[in-house]
PDB file of N, CA and C in Angstrom:
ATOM      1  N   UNK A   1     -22.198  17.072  19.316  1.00  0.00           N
ATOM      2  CA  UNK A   1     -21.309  16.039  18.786  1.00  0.00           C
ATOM      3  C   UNK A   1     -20.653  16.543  17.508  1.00  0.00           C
ATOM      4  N   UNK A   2     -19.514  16.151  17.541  1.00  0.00           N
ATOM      5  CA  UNK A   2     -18.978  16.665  16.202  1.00  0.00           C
ATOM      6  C   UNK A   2     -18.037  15.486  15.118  1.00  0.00           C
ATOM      7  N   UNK A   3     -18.779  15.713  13.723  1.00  0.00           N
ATOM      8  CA  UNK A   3     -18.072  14.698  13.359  1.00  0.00           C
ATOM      9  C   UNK A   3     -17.086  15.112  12.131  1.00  0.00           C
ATOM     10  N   UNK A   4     -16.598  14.133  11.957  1.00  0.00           N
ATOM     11  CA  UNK A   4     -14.735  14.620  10.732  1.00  0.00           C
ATOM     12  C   UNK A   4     -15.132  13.659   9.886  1.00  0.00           C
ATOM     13  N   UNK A   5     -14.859  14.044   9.147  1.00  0.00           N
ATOM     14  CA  UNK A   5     -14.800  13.265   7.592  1.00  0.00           C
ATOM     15  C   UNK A   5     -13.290  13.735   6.395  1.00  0.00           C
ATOM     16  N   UNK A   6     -12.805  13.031   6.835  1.00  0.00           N
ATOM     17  CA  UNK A   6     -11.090  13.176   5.939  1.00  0.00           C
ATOM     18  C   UNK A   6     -11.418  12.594   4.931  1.00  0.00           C
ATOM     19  N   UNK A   7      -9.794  13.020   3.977  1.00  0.00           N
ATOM     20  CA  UNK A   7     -10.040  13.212   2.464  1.00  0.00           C
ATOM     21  C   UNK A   7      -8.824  13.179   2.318  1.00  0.00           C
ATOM     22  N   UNK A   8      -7.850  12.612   1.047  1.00  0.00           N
ATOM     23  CA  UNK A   8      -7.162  12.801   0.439  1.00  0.00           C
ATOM     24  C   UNK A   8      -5.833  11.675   0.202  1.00  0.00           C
ATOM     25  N   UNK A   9      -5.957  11.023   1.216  1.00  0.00           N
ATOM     26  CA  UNK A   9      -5.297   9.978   1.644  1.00  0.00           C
ATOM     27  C   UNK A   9      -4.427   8.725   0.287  1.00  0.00           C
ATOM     28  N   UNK A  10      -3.809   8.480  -0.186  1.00  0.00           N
ATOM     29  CA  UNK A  10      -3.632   7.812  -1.386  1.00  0.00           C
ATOM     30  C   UNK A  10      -2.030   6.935  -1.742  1.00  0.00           C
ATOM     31  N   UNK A  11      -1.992   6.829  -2.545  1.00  0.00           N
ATOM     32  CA  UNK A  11      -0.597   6.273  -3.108  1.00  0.00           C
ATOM     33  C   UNK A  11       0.388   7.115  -3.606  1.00  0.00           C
ATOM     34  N   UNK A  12       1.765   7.858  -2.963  1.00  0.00           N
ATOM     35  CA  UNK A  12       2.584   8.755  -3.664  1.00  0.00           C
ATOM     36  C   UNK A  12       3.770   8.067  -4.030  1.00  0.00           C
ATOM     37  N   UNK A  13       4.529   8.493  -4.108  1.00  0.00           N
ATOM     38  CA  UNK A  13       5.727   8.525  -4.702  1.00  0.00           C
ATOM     39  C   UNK A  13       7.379   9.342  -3.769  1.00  0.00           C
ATOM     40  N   UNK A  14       7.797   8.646  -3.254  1.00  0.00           N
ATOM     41  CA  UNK A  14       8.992   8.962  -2.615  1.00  0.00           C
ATOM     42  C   UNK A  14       9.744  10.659  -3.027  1.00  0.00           C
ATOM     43  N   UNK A  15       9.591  11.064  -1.985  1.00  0.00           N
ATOM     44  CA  UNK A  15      10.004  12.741  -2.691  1.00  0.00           C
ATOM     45  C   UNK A  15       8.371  13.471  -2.969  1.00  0.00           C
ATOM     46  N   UNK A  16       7.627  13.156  -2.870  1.00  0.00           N
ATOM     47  CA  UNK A  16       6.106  13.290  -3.694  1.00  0.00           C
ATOM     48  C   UNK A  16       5.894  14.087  -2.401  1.00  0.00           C
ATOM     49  N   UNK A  17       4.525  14.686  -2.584  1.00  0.00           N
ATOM     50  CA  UNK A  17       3.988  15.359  -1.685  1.00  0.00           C
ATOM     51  C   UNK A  17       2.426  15.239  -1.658  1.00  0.00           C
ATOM     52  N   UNK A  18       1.641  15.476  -0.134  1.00  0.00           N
ATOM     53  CA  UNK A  18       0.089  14.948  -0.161  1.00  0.00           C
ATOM     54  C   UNK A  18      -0.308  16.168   0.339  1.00  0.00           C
ATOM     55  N   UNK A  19      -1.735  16.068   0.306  1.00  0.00           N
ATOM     56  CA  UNK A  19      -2.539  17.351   1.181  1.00  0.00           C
ATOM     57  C   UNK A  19      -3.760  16.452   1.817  1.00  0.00           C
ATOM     58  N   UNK A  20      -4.018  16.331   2.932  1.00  0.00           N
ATOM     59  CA  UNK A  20      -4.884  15.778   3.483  1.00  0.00           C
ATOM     60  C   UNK A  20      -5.644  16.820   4.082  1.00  0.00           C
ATOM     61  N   UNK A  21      -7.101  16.250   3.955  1.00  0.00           N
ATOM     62  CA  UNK A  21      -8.269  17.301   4.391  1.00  0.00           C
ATOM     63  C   UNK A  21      -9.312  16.550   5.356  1.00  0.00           C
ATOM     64  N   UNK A  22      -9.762  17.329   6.261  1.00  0.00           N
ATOM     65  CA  UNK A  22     -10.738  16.818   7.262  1.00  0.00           C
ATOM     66  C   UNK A  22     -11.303  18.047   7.816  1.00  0.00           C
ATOM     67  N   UNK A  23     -12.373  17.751   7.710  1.00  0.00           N
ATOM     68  CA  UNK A  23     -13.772  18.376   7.954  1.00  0.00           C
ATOM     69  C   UNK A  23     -14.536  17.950   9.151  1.00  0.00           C
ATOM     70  N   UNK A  24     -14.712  18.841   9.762  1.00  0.00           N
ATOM     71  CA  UNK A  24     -15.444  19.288  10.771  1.00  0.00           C
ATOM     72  C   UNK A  24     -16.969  19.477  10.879  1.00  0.00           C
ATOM     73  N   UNK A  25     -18.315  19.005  11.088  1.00  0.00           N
ATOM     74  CA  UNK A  25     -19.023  19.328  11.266  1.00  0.00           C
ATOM     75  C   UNK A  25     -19.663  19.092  12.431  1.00  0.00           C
ATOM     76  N   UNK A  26     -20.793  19.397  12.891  1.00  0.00           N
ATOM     77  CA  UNK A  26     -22.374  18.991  14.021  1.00  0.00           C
ATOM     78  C   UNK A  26     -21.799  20.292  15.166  1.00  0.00           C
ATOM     79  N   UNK A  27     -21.325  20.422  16.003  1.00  0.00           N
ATOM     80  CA  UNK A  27     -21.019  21.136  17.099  1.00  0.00           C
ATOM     81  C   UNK A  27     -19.394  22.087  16.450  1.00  0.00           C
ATOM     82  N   UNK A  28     -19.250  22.212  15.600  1.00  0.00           N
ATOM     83  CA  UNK A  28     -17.686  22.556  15.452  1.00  0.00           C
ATOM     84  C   UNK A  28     -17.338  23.530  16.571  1.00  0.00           C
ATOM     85  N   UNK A  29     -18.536  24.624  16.423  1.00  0.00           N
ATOM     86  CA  UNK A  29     -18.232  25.765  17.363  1.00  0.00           C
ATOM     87  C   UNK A  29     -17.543  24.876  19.075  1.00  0.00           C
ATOM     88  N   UNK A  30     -17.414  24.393  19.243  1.00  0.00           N
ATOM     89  CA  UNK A  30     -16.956  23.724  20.487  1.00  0.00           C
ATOM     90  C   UNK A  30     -15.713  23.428  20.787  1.00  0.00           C
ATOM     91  N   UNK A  31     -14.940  23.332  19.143  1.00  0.00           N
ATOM     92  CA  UNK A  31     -13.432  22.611  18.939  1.00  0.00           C
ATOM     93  C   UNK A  31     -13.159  23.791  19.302  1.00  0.00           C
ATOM     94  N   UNK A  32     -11.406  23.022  20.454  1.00  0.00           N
ATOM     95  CA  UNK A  32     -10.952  23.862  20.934  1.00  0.00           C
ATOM     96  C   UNK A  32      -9.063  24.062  19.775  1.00  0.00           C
ATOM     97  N   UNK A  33      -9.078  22.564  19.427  1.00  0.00           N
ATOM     98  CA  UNK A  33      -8.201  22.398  18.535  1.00  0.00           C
ATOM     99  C   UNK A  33      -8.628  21.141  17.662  1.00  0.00           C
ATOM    100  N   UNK A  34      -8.041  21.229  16.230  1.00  0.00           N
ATOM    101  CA  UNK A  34      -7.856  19.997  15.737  1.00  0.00           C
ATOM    102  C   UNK A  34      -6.421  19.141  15.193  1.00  0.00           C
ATOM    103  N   UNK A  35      -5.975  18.173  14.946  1.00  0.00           N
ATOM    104  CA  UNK A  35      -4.816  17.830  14.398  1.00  0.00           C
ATOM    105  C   UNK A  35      -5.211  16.447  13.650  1.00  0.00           C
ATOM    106  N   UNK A  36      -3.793  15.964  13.746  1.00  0.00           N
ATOM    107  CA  UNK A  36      -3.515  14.969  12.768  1.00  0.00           C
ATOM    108  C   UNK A  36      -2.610  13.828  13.745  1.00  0.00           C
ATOM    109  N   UNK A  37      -3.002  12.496  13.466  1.00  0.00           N
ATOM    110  CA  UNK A  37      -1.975  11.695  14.033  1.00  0.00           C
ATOM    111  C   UNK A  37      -1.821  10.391  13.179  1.00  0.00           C
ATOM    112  N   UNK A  38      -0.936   9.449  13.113  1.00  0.00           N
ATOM    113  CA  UNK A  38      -0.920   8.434  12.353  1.00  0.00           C
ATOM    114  C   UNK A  38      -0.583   7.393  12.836  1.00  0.00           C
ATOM    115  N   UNK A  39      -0.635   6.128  12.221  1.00  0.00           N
ATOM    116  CA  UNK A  39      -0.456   4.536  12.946  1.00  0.00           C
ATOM    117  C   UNK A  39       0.405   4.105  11.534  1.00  0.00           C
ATOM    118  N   UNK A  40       1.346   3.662  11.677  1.00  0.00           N
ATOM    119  CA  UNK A  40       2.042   3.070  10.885  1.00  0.00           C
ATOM    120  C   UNK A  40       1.594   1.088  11.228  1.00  0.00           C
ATOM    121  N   UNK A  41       1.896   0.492  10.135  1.00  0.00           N
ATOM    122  CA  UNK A  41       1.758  -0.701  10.289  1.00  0.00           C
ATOM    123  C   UNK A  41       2.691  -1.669  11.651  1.00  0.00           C
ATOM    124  N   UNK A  42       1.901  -2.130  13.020  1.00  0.00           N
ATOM    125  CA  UNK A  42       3.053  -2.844  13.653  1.00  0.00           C
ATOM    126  C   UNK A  42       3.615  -1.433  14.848  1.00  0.00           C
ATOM    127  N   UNK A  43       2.983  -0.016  14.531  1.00  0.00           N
ATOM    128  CA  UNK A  43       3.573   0.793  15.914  1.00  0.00           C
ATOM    129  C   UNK A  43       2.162   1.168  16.231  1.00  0.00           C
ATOM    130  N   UNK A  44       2.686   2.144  17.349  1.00  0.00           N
ATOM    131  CA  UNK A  44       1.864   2.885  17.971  1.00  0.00           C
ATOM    132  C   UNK A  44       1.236   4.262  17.510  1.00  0.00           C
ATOM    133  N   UNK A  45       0.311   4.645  17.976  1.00  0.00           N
ATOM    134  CA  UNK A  45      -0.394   6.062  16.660  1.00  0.00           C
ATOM    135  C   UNK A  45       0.929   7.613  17.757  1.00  0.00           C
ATOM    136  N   UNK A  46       1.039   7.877  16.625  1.00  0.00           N
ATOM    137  CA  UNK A  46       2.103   8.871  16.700  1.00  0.00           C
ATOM    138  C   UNK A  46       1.379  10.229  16.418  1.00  0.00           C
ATOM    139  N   UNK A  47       1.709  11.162  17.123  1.00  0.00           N
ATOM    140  CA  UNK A  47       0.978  12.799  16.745  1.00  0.00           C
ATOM    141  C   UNK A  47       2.139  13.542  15.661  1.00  0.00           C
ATOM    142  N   UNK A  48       1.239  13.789  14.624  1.00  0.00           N
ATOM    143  CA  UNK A  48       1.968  14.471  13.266  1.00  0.00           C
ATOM    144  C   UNK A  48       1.988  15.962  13.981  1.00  0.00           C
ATOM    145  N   UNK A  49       0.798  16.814  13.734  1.00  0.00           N
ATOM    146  CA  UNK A  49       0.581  18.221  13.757  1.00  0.00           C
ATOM    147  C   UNK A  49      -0.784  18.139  14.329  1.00  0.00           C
ATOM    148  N   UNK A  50      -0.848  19.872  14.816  1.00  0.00           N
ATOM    149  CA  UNK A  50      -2.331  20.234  15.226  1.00  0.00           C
ATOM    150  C   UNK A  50      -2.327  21.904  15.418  1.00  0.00           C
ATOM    151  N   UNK A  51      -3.734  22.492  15.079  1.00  0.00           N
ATOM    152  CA  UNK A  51      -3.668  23.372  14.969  1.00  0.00           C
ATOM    153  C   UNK A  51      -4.683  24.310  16.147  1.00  0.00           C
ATOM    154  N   UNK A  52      -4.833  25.438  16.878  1.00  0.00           N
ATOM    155  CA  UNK A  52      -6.112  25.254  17.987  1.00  0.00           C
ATOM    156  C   UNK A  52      -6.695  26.450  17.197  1.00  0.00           C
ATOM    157  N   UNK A  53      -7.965  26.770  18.067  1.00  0.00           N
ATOM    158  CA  UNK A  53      -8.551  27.600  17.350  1.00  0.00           C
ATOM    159  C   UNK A  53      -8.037  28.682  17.466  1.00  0.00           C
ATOM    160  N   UNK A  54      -7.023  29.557  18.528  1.00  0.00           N
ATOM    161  CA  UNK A  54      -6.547  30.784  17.738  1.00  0.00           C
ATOM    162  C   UNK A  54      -5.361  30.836  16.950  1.00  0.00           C
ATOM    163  N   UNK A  55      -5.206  29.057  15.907  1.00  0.00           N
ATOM    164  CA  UNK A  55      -4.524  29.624  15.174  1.00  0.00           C
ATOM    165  C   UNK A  55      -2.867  28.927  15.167  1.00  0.00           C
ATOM    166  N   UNK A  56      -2.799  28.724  15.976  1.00  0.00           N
ATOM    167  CA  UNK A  56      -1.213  28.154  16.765  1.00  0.00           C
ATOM    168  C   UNK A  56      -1.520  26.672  16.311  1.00  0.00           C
ATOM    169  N   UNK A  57      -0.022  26.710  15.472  1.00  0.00           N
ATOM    170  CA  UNK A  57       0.185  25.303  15.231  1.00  0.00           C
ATOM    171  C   UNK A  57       1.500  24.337  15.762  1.00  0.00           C
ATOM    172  N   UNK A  58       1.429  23.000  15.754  1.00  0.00           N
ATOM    173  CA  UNK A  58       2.720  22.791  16.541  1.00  0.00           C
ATOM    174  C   UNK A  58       2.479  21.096  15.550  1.00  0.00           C
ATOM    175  N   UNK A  59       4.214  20.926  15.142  1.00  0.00           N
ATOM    176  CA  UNK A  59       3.936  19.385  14.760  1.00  0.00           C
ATOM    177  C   UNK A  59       5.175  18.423  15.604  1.00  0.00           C
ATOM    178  N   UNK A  60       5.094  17.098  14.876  1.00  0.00           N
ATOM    179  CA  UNK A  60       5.692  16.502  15.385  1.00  0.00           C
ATOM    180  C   UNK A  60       7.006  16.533  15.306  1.00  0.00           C
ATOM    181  N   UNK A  61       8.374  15.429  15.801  1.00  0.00           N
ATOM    182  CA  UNK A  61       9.439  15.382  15.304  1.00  0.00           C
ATOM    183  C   UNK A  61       9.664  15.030  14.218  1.00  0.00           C
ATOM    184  N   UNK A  62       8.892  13.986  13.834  1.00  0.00           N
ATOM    185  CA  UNK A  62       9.039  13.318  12.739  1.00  0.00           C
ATOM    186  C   UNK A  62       8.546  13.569  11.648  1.00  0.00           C
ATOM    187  N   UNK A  63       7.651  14.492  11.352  1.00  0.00           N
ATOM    188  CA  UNK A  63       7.897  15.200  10.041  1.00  0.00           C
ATOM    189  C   UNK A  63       7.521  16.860  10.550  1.00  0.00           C
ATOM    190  N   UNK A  64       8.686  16.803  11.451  1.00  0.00           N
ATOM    191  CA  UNK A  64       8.927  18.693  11.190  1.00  0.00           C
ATOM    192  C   UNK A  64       9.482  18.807  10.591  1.00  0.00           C
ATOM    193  N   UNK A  65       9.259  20.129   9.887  1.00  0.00           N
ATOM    194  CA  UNK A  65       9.726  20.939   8.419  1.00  0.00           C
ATOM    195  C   UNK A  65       9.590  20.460   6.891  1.00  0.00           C
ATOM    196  N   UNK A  66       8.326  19.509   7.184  1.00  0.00           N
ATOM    197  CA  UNK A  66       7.418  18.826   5.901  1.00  0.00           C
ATOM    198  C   UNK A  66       6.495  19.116   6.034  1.00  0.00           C
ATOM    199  N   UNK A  67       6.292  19.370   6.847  1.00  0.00           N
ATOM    200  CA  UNK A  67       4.674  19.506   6.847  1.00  0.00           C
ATOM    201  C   UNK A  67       4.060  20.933   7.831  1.00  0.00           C
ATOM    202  N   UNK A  68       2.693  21.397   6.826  1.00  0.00           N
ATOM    203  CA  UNK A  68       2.214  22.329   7.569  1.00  0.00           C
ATOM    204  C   UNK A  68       0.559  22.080   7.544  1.00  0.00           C
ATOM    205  N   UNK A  69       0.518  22.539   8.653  1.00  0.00           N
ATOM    206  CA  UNK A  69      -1.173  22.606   9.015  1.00  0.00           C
ATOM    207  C   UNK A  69      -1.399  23.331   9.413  1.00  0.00           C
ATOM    208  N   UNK A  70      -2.994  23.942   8.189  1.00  0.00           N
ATOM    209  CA  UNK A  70      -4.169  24.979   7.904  1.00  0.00           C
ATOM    210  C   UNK A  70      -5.030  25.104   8.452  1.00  0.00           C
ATOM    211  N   UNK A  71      -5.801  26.038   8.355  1.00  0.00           N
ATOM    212  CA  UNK A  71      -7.174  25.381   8.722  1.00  0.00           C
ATOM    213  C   UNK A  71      -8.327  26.693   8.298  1.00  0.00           C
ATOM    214  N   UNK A  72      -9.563  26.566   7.427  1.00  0.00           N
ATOM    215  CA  UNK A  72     -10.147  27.442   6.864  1.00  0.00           C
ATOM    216  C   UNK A  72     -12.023  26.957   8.088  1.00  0.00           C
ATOM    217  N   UNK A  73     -12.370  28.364   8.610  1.00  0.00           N
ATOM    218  CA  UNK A  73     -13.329  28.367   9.540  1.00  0.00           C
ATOM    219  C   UNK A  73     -14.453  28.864   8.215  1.00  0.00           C
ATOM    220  N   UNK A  74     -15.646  28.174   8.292  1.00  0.00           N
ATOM    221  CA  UNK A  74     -17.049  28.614   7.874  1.00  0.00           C
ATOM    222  C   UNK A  74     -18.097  28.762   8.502  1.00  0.00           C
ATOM    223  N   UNK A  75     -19.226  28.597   7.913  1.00  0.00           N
ATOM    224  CA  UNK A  75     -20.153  28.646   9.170  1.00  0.00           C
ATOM    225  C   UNK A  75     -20.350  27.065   9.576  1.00  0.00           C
ATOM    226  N   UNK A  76     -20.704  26.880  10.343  1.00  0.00           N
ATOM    227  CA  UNK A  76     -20.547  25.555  11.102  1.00  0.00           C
ATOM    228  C   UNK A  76     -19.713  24.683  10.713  1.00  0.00           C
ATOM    229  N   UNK A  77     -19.219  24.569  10.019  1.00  0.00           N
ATOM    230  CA  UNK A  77     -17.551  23.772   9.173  1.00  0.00           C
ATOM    231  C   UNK A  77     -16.103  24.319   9.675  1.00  0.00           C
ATOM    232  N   UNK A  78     -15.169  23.364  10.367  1.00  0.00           N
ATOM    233  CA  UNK A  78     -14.202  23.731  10.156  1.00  0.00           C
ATOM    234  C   UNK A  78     -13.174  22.572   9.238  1.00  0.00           C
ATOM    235  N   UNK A  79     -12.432  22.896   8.678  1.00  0.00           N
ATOM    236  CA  UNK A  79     -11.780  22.642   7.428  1.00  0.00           C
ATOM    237  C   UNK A  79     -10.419  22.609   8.195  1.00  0.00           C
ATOM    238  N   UNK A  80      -9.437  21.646   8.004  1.00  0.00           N
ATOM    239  CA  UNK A  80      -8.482  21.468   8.426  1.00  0.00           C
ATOM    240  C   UNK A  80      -7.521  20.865   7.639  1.00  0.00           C
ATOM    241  N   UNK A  81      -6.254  21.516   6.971  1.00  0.00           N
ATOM    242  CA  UNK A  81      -5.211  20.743   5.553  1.00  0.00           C
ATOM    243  C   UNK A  81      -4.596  19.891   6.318  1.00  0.00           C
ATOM    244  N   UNK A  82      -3.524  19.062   5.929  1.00  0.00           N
ATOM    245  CA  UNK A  82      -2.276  18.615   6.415  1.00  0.00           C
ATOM    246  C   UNK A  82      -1.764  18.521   5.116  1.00  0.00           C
ATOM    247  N   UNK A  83      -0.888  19.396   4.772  1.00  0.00           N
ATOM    248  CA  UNK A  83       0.150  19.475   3.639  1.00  0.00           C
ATOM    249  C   UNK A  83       1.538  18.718   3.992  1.00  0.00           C
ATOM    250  N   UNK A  84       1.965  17.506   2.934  1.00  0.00           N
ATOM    251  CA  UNK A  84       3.101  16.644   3.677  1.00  0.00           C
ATOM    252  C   UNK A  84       3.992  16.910   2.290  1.00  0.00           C
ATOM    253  N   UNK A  85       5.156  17.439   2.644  1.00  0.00           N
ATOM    254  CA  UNK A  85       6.263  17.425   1.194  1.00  0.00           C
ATOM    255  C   UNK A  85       7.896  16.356   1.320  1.00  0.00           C
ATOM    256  N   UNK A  86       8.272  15.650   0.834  1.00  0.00           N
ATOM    257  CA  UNK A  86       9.427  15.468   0.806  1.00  0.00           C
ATOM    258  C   UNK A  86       8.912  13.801   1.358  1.00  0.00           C
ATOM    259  N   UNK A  87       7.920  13.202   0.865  1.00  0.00           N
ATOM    260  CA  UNK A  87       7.641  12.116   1.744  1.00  0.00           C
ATOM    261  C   UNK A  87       8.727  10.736   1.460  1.00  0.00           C
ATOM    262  N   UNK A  88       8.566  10.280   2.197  1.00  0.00           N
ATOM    263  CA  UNK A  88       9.454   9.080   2.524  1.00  0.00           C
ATOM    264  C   UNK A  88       8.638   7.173   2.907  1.00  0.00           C
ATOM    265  N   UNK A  89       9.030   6.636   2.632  1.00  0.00           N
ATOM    266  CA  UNK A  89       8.541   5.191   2.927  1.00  0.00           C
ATOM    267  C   UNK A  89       8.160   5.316   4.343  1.00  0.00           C
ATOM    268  N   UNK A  90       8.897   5.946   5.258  1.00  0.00           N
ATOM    269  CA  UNK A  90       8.420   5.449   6.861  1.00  0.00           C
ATOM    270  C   UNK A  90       7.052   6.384   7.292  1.00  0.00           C
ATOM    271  N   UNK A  91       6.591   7.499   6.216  1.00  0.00           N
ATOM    272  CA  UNK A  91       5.369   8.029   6.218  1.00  0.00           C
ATOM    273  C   UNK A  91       4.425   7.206   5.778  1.00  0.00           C
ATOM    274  N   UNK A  92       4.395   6.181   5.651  1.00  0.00           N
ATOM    275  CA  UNK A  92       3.225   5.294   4.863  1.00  0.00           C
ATOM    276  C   UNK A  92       2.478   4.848   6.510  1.00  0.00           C
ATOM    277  N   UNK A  93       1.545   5.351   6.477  1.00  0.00           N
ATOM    278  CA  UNK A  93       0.498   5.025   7.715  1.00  0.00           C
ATOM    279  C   UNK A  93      -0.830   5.357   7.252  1.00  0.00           C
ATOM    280  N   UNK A  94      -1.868   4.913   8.408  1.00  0.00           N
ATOM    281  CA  UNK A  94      -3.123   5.376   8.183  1.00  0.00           C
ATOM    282  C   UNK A  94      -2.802   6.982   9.054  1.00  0.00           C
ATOM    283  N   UNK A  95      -3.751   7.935   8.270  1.00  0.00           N
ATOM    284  CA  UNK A  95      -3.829   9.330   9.464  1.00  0.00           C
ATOM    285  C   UNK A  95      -5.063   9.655   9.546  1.00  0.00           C
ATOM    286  N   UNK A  96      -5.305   9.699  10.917  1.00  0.00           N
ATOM    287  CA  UNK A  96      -6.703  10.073  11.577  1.00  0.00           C
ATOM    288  C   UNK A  96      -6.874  11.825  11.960  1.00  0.00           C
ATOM    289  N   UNK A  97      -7.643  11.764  11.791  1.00  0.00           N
ATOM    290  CA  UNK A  97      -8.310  13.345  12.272  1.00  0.00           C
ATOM    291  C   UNK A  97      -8.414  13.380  13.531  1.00  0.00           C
ATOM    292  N   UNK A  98      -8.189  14.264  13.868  1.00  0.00           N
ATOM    293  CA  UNK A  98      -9.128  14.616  15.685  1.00  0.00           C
ATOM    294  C   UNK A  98      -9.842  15.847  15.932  1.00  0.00           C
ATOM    295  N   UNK A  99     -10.488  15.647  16.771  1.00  0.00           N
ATOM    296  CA  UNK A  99     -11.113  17.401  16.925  1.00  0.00           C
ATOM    297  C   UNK A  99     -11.133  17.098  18.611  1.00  0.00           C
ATOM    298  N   UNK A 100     -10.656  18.175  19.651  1.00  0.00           N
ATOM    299  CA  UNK A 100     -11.041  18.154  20.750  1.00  0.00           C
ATOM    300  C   UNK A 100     -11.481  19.234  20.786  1.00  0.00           C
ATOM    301  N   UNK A 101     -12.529  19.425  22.194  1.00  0.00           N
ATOM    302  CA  UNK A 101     -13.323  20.207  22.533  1.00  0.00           C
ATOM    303  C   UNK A 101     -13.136  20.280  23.923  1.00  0.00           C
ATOM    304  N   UNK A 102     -13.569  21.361  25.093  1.00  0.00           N
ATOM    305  CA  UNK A 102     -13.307  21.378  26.567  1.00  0.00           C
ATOM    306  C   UNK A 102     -13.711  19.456  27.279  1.00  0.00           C
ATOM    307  N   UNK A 103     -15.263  18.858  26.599  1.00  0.00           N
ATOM    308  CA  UNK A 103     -15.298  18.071  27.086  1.00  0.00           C
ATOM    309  C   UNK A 103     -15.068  16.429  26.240  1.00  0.00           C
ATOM    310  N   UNK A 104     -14.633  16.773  25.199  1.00  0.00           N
ATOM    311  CA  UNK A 104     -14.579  14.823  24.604  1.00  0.00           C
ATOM    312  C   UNK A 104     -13.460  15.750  23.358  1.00  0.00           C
ATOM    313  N   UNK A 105     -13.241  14.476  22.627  1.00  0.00           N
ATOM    314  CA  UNK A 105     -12.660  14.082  21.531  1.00  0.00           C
ATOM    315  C   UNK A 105     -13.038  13.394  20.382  1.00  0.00           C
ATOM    316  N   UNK A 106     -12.941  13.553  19.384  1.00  0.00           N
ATOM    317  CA  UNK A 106     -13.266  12.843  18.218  1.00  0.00           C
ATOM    318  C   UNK A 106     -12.692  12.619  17.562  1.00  0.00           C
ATOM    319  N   UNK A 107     -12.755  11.333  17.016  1.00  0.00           N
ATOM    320  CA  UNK A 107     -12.017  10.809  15.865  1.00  0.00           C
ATOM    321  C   UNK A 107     -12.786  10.692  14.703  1.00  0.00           C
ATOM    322  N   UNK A 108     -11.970  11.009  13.462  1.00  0.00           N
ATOM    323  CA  UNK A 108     -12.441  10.305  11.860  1.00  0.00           C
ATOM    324  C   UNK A 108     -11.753   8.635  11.879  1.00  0.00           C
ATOM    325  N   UNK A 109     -12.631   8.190  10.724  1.00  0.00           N
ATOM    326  CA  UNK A 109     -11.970   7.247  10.478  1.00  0.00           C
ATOM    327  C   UNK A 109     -10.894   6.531  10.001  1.00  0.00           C
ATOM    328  N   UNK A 110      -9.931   7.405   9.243  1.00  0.00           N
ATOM    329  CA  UNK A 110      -8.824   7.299   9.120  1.00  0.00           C
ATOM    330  C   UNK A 110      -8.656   7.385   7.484  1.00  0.00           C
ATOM    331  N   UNK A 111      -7.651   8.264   6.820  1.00  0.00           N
ATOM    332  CA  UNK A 111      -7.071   8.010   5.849  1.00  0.00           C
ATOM    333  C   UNK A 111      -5.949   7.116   5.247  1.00  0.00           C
ATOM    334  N   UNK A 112      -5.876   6.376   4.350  1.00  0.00           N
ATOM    335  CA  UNK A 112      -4.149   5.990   4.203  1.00  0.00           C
ATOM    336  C   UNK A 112      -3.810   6.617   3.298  1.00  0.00           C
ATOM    337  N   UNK A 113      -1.950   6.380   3.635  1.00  0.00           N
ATOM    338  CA  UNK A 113      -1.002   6.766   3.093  1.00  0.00           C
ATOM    339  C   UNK A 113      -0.110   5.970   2.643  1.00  0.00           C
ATOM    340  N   UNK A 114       0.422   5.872   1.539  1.00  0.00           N
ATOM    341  CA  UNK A 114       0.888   4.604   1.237  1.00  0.00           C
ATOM    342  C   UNK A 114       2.198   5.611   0.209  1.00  0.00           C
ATOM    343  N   UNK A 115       3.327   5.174   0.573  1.00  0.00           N
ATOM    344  CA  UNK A 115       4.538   6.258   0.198  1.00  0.00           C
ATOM    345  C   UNK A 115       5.358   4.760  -0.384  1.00  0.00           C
ATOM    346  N   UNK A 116       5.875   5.225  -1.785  1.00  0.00           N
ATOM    347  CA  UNK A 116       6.364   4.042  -2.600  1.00  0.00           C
ATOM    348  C   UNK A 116       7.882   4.332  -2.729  1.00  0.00           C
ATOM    349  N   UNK A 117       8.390   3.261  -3.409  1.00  0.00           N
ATOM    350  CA  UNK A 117       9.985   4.002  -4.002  1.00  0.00           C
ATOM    351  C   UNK A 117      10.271   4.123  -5.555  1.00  0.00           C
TER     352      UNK A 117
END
């Protein structure tokens, strides 16, 4: 089983920029990829970015070319950024972690984001 524990989530400032972090532990060795997705207030959860384990990253439409996603391997930890620049009001959502593996998925519990003017 593997579980995520995100980090960083907060109140910015229009133009501002975030770094969100989520952590990987119990089975990591199993993740085949991890990413990022978000729920804005009133929609549906939308896929930001994700990164797999060799490395290959791919994001969404909606904030391509703001955002990039990292990811630092330890021993049983994997570490995963989401760096967001140039943010905007319609980025204000909660963002969840994921980790998939050949057989399940996992979720964290969710960070918010709360983007001001």
């Amino acid at each position: 089983q593997v579980q995520l524990g995100e980090a960083g989530g907060g109140l910015v400032q229009a133009g501002g920029t975030l770094r969100l972090t989520c952590a990987a532990s119990g089975r990591s060795g199993s993740i085949t990829a991890m990413g990022w997705l978000r729920q804005a207030p009133g929609k549906e959860r939308e896929w930001v970015a994700s990164i797999t384990r060799d490395g290959n990253t791919h994001s969404g439409v909606s904030l391509k070319g703001r955002v990039t996603i990292s990811r630092d391997n330890a021993a049983n930890t994997i570490t995963v950024y989401l760096q967001m620049n140039s943010l905007t009001l319609e980025d204000t959502a909660v963002y969840y972690c994921n980790a998939a593996s050949s057989l399940s998925a996992s979720w964290g519990q969710g960070t918010p984001v709360t983007v001001s003017s």
